[in-house]
C-alpha atoms as a PDB file:
ATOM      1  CA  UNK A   1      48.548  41.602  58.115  1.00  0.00           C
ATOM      2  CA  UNK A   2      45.353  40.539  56.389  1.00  0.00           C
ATOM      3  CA  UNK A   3      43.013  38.310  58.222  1.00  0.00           C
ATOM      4  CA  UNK A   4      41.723  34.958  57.258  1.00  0.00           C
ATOM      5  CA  UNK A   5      38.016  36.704  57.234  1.00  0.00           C
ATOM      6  CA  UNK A   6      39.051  39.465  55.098  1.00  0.00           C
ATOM      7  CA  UNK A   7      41.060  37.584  52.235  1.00  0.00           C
ATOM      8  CA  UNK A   8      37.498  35.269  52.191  1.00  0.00           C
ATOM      9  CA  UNK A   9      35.601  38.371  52.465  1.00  0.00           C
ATOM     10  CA  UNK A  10      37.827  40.115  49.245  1.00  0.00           C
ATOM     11  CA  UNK A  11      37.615  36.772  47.665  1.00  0.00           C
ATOM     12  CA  UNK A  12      33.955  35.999  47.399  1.00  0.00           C
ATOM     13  CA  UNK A  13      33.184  39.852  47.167  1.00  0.00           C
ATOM     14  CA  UNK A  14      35.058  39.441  43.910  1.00  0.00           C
ATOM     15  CA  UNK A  15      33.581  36.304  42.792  1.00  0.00           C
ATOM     16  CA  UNK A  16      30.295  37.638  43.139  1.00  0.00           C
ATOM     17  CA  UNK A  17      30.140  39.472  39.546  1.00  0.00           C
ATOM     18  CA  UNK A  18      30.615  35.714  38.000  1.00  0.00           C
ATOM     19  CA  UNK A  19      28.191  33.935  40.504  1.00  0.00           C
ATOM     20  CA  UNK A  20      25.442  36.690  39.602  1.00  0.00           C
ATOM     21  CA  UNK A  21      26.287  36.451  35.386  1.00  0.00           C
ATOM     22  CA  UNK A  22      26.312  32.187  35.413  1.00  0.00           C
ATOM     23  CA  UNK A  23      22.778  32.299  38.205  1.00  0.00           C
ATOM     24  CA  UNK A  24      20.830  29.901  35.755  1.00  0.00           C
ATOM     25  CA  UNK A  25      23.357  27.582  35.624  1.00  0.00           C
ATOM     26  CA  UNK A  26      24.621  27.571  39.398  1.00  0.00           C
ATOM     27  CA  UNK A  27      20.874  27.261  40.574  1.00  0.00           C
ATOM     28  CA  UNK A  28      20.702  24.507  38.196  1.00  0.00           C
ATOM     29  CA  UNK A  29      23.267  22.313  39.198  1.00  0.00           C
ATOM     30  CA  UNK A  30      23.009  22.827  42.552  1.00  0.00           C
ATOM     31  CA  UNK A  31      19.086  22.547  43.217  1.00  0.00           C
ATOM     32  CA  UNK A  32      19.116  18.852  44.277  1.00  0.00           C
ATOM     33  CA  UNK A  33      21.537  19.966  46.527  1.00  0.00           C
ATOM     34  CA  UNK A  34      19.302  22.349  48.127  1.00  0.00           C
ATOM     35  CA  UNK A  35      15.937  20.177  47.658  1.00  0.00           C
ATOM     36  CA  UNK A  36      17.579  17.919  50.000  1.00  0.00           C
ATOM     37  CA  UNK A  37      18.701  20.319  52.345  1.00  0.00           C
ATOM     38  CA  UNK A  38      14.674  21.429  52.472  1.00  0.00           C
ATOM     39  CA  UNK A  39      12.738  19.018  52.363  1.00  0.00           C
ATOM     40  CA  UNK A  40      15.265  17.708  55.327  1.00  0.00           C
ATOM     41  CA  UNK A  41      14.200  20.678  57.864  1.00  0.00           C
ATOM     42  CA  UNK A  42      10.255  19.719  57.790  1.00  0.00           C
ATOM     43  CA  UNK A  43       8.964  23.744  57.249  1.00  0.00           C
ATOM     44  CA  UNK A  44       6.579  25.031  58.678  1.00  0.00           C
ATOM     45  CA  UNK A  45       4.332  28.228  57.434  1.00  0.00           C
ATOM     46  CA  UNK A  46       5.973  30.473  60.163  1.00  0.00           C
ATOM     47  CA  UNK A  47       9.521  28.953  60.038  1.00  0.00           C
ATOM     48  CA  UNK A  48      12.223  31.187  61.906  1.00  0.00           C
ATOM     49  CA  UNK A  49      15.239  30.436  59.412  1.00  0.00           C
ATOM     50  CA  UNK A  50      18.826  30.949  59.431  1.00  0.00           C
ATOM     51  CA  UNK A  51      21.059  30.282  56.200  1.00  0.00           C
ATOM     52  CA  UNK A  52      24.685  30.605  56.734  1.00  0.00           C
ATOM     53  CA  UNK A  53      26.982  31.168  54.174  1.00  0.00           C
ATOM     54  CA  UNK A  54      24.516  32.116  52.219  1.00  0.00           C
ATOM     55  CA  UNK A  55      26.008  33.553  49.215  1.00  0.00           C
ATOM     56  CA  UNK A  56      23.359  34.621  46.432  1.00  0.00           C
ATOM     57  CA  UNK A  57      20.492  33.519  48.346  1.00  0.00           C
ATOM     58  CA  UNK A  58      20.103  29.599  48.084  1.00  0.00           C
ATOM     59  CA  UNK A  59      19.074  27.985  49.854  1.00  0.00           C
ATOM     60  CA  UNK A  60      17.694  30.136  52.063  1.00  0.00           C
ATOM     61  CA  UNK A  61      15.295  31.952  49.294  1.00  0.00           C
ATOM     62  CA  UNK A  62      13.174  28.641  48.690  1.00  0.00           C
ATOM     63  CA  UNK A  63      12.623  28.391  53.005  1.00  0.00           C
ATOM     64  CA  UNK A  64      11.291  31.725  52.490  1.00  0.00           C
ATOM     65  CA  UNK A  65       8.760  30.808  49.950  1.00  0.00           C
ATOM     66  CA  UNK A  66       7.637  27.946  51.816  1.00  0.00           C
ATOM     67  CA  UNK A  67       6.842  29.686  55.074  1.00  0.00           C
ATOM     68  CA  UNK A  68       5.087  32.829  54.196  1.00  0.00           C
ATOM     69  CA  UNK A  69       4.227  33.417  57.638  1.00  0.00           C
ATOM     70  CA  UNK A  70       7.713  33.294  59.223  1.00  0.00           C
ATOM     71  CA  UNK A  71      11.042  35.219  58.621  1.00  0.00           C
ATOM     72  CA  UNK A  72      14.693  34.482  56.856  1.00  0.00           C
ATOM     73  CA  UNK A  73      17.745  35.928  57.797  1.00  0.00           C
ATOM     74  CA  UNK A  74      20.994  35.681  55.061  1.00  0.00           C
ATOM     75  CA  UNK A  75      23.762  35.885  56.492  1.00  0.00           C
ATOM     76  CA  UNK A  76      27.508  35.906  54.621  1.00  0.00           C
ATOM     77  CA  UNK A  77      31.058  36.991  55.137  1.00  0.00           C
ATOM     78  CA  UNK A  78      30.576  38.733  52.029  1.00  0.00           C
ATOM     79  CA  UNK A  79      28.344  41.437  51.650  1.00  0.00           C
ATOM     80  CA  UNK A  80      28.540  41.823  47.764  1.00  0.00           C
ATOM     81  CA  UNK A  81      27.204  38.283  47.506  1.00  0.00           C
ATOM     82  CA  UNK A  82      24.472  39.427  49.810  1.00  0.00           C
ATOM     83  CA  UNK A  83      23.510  42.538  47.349  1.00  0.00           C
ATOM     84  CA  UNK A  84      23.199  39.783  44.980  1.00  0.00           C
ATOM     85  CA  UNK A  85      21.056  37.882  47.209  1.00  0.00           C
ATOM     86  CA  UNK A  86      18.186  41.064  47.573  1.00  0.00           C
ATOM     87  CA  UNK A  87      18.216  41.207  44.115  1.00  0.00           C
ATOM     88  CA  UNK A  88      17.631  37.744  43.469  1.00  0.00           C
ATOM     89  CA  UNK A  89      14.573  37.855  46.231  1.00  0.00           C
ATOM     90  CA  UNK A  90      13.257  40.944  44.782  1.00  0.00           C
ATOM     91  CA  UNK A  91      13.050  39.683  41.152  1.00  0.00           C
ATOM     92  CA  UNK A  92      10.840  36.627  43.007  1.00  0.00           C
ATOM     93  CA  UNK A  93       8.612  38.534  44.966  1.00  0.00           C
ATOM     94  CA  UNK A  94      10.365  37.847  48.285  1.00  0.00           C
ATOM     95  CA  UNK A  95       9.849  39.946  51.044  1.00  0.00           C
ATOM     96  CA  UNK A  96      10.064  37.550  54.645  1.00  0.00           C
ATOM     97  CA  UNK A  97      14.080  37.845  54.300  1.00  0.00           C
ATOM     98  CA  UNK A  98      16.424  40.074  55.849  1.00  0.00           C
ATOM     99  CA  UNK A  99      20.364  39.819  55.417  1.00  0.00           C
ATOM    100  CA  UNK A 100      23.297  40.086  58.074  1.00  0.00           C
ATOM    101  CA  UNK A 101      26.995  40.385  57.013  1.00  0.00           C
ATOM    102  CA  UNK A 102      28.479  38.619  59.718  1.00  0.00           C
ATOM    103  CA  UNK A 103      31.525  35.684  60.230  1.00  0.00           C
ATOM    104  CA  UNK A 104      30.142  31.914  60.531  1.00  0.00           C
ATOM    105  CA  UNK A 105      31.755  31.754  64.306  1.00  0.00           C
ATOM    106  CA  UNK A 106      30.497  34.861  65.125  1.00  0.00           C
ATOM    107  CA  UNK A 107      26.688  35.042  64.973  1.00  0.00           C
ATOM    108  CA  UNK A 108      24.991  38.330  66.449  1.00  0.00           C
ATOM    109  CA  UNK A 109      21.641  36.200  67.797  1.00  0.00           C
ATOM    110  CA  UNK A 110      20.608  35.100  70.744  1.00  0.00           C
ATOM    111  CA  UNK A 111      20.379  31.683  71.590  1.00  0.00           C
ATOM    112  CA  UNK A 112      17.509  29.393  70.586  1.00  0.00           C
ATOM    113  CA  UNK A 113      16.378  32.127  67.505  1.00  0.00           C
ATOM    114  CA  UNK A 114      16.218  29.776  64.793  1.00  0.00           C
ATOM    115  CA  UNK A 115      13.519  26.906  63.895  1.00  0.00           C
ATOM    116  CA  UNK A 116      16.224  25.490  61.700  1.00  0.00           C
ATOM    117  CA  UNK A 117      19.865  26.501  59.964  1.00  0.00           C
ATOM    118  CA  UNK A 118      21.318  25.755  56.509  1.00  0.00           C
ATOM    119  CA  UNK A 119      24.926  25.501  55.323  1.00  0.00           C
ATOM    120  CA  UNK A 120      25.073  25.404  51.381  1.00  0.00           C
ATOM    121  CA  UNK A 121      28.848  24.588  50.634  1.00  0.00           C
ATOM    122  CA  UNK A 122      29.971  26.940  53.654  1.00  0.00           C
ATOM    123  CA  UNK A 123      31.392  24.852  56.070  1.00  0.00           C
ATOM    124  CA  UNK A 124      34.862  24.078  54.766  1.00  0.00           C
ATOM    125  CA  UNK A 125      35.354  27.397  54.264  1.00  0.00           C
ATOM    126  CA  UNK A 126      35.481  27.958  57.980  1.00  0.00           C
ATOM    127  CA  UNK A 127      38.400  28.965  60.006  1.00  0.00           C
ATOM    128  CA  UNK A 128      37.570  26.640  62.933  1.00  0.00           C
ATOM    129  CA  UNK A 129      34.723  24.292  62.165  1.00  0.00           C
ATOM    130  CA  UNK A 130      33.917  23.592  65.236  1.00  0.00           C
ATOM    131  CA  UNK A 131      33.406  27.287  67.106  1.00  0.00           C
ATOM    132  CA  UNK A 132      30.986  27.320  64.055  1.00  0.00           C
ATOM    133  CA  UNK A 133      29.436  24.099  64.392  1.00  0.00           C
ATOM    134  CA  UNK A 134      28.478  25.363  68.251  1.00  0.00           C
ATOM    135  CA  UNK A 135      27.446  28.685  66.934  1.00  0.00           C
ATOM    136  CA  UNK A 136      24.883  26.851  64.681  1.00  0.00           C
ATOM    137  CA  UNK A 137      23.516  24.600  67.917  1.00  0.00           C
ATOM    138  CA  UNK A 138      23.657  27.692  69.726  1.00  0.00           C
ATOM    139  CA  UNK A 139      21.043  29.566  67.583  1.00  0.00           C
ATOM    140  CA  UNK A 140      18.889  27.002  66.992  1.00  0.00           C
ATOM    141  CA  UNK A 141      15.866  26.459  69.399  1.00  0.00           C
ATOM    142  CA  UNK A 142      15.260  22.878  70.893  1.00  0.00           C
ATOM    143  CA  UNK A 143      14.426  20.239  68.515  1.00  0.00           C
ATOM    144  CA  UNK A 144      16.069  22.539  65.637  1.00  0.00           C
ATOM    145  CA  UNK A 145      17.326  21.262  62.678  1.00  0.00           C
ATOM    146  CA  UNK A 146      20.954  21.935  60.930  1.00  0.00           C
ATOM    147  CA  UNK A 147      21.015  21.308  57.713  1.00  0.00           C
ATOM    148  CA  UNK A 148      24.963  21.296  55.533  1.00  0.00           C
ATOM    149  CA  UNK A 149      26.137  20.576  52.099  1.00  0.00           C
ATOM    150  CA  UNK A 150      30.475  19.749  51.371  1.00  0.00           C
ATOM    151  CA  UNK A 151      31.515  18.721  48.432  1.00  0.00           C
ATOM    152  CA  UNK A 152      32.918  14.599  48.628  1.00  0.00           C
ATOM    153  CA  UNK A 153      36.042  13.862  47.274  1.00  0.00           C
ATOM    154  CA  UNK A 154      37.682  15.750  43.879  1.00  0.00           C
ATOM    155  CA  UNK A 155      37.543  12.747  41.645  1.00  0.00           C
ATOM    156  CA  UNK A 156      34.081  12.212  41.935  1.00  0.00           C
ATOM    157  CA  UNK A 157      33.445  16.241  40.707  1.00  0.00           C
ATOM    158  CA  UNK A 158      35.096  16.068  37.054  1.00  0.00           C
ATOM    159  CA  UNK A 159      33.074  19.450  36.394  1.00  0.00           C
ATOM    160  CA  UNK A 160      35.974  21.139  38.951  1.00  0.00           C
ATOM    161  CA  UNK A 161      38.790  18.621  38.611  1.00  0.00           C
ATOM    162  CA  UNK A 162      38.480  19.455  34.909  1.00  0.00           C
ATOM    163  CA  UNK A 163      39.944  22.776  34.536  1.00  0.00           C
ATOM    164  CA  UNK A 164      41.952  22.636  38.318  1.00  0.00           C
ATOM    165  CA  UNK A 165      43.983  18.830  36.441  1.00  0.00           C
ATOM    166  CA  UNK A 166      44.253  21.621  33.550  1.00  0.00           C
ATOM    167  CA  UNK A 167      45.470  24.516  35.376  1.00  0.00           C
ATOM    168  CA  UNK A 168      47.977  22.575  37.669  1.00  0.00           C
ATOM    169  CA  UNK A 169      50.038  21.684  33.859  1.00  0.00           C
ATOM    170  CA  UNK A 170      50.607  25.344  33.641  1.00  0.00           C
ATOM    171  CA  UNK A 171      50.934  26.190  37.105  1.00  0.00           C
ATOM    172  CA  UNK A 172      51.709  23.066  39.230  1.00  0.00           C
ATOM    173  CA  UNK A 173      49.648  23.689  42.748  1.00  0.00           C
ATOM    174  CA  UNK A 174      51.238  22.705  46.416  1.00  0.00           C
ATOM    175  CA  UNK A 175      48.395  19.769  48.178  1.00  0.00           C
ATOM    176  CA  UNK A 176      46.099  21.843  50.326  1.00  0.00           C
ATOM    177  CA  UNK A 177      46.368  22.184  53.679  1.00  0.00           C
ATOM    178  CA  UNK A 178      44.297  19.791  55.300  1.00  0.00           C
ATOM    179  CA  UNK A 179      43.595  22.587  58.259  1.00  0.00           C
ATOM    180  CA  UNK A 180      43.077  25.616  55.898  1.00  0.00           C
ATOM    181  CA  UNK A 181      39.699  25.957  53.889  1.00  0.00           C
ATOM    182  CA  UNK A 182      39.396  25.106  50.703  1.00  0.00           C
ATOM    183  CA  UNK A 183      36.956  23.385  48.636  1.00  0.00           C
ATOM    184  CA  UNK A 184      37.405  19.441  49.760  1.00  0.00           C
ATOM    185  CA  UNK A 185      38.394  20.001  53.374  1.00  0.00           C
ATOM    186  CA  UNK A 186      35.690  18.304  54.519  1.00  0.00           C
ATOM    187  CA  UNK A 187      35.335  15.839  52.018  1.00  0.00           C
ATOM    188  CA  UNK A 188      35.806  12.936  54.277  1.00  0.00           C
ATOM    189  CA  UNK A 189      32.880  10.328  55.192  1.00  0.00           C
ATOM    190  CA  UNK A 190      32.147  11.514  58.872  1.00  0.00           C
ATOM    191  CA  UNK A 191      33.356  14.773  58.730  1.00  0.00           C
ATOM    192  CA  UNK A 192      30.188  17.001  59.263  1.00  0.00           C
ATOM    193  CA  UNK A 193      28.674  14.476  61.675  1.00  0.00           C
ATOM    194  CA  UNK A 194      31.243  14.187  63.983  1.00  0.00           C
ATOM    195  CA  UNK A 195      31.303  18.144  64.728  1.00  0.00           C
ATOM    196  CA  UNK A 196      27.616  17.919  64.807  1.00  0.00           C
ATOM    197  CA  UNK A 197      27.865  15.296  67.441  1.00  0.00           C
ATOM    198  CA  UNK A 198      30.405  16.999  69.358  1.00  0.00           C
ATOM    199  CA  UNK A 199      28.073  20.204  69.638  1.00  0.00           C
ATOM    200  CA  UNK A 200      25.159  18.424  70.915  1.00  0.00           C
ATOM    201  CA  UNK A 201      23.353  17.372  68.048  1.00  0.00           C
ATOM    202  CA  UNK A 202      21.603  14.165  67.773  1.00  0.00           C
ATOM    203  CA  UNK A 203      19.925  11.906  65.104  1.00  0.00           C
ATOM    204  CA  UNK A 204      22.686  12.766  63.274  1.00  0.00           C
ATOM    205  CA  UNK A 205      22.528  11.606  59.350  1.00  0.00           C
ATOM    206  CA  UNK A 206      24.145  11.701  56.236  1.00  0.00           C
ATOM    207  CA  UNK A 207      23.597  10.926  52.089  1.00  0.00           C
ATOM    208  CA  UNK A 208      25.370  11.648  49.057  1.00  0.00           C
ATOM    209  CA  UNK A 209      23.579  13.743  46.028  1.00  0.00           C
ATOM    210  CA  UNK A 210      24.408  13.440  42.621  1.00  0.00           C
ATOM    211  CA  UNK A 211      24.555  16.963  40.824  1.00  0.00           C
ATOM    212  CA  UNK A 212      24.760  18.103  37.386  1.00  0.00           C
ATOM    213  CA  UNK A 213      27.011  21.202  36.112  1.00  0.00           C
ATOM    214  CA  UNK A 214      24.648  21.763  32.379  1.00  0.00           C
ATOM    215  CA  UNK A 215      25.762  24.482  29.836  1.00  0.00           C
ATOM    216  CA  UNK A 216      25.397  24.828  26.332  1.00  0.00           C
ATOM    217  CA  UNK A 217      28.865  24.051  24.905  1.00  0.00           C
ATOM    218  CA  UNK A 218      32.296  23.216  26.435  1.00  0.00           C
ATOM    219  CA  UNK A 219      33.144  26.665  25.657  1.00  0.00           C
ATOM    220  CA  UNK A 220      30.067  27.987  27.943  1.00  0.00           C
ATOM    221  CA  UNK A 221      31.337  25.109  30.714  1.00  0.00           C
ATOM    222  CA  UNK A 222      34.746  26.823  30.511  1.00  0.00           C
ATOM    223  CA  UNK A 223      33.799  30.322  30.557  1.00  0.00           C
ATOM    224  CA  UNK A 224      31.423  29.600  33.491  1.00  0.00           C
ATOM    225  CA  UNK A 225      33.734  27.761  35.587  1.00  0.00           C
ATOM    226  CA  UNK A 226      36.799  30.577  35.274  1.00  0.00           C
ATOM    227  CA  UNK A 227      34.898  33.070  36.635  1.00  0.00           C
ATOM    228  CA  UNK A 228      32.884  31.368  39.346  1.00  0.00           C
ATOM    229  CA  UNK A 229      34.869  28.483  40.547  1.00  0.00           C
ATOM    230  CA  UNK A 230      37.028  29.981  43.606  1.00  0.00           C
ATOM    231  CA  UNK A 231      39.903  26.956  42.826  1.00  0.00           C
ATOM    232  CA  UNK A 232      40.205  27.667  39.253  1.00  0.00           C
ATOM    233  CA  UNK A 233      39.918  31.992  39.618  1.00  0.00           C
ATOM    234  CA  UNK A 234      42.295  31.851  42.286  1.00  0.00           C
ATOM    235  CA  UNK A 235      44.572  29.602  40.130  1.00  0.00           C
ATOM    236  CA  UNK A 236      44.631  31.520  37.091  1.00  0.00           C
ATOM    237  CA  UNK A 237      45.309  34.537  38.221  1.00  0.00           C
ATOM    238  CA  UNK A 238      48.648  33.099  38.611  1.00  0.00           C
ATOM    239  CA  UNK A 239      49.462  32.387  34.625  1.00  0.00           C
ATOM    240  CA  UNK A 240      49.918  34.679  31.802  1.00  0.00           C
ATOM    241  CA  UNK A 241      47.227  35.071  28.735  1.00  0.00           C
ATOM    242  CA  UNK A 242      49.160  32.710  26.495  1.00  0.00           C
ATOM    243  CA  UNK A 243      49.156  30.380  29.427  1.00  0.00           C
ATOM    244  CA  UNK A 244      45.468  30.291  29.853  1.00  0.00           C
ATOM    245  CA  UNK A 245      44.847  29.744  26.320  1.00  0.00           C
ATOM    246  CA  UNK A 246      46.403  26.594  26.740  1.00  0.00           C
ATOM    247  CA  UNK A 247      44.337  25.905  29.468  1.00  0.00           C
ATOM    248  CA  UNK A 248      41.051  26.756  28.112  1.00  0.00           C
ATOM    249  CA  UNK A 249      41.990  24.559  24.807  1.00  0.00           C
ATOM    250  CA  UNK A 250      42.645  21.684  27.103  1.00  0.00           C
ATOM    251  CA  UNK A 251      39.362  21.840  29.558  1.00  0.00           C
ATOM    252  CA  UNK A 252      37.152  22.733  25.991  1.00  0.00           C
ATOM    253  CA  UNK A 253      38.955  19.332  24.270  1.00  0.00           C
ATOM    254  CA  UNK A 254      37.754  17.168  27.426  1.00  0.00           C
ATOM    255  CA  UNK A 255      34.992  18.509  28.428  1.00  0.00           C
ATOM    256  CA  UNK A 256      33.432  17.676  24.965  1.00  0.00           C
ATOM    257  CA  UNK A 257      33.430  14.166  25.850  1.00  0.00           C
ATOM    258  CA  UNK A 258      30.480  14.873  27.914  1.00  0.00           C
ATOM    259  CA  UNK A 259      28.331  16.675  25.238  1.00  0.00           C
ATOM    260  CA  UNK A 260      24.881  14.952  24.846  1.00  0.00           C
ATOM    261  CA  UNK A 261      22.998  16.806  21.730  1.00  0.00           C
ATOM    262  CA  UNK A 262      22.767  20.622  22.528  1.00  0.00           C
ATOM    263  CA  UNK A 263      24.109  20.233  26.247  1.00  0.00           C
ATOM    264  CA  UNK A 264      27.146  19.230  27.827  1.00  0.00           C
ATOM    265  CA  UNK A 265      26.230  17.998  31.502  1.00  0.00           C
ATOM    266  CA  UNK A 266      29.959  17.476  33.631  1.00  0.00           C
ATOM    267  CA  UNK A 267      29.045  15.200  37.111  1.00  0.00           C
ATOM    268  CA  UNK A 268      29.147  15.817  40.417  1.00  0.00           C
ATOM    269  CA  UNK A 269      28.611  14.355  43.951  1.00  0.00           C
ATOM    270  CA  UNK A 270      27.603  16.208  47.460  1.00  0.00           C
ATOM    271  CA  UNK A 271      27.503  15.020  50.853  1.00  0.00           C
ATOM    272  CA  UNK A 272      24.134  16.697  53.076  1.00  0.00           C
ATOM    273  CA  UNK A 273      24.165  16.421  56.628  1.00  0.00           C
ATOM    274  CA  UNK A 274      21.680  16.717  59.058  1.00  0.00           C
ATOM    275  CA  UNK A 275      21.350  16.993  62.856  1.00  0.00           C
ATOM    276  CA  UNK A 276      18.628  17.786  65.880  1.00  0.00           C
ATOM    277  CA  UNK A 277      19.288  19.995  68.463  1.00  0.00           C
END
């Protein structure tokens, strides 16, 4: 039988292709996200940084530039997001990063390694939050920061609900499990601070960020989100071509609502959480 870890480990691996081709437009959207996340963790020159979860890079890559003196480590479930990650450093002139394929719950450092730890949309992808959560605290030295990102509820992200509203006519999807990850498990105000608490954690806050999802056309918006968006990829692999016509005509005919000029920009909200150990 297939393991939780290696279905999310196929998964991303296969996602990564998309993630790489639609890089403009993730970083984009997502960079107040991780300007938050930053600017939250105080870095110094010689920062000792951990970013799990770390996908293709962010927002691990922009610790590294800021401490030139100290060292990054990438870590991911999935190492072909990781490849994705060097190349993305290497095209910058990075070089003070290292990557680790490892599981969230399951770090391979010794205690007290880290001068701070990011999450960038990881956590409710986690089996068990909370052996992660005390993984994190475990890492980080005293007076550490962790830093997270979750997405807040669905209907406040139109640039998902979108095309998942659209897919679900087609192929109508069961309510997720509330103890499974997926994309708004941890959606909930509270959420992220109360396993932060529970692991030790102190000075524990919260704030929501408004994000942006900018592409050229509604056709773009589509053709970016079905082949980066792990809800809508893993959702239409389950129709037929004439199927996802349909749904593509749909998502195009609303999404135009939000074209402005040459750009269509679709709304978004995060929640970042932060925490002292």
């Amino acid at each position: 039988m297939t393991s939780p870890f290696e279905s999310q480990r196929t998964a991303w691996d296969a996602l990564s292709t998309g993630w790489e081709k639609w890089d403009a437009v993730i970083m984009g959207q997502l960079a107040p996200v991780g300007a938050a996340l930053v600017d939250s963790l105080d870095i110094a020159e010689d920062q000792q940084h951990l970013d799990v979860a770390a996908g293709t890079g962010e927002p691990g890559l922009t610790v590294a530039r800021r401490a030139p003196k100290g060292h990054v480590v990438l870590t991911d479930l999935a190492p072909q997001m990781l490849d994705v990650a060097i190349r993305r450093a290497r095209a910058q002139g990075i070089t003070n990063v290292e990557t680790r394929t490892c599981s969230a719950d399951d770090l391979p450092f010794a205690d007290a390694t880290f001068d701070s730890v990011t999450v960038r949309f990881g956590y409710m992808f986690f089996p068990d939050l909370a052996r992660a959560t005390a993984e994190f605290v475990r890492v980080l030295r005293p007076g550490g920061r962790l830093a997270s990102s979750v997405w807040v509820r669905p209907e406040a992200n139109p640039w998902t609900t979108i095309a998942v509203q659209a897919i679900a006519k087609e192929a109508p999807q069961a309510p997720p499990d509330p103890d499974r990850p997926h994309m708004y498990r941890c959606a909930a105000p509270g959420c992220i601070s109360a396993l932060y608490t529970a692991a030790g954690l102190h000075d524990v806050v919260e704030w929501d960020v408004p994000v942006v999802l900018v592409t050229r056309s509604p056709a773009e918006y589509w053709a970016m989100i079905s082949e980066h968006v792990s809800l809508a990829v893993a959702a239409l692999q389950q129709l037929d071509e004439p199927a996802r016509a349909r749904v593509a005509e749909s998502v195009i005919a609303e999404v135009a609502a939000y074209a402005d000029g040459d750009e269509v920009g679709v709304p978004g909200m995060a929640r970042c959480i932060v925490g002292t150990r």
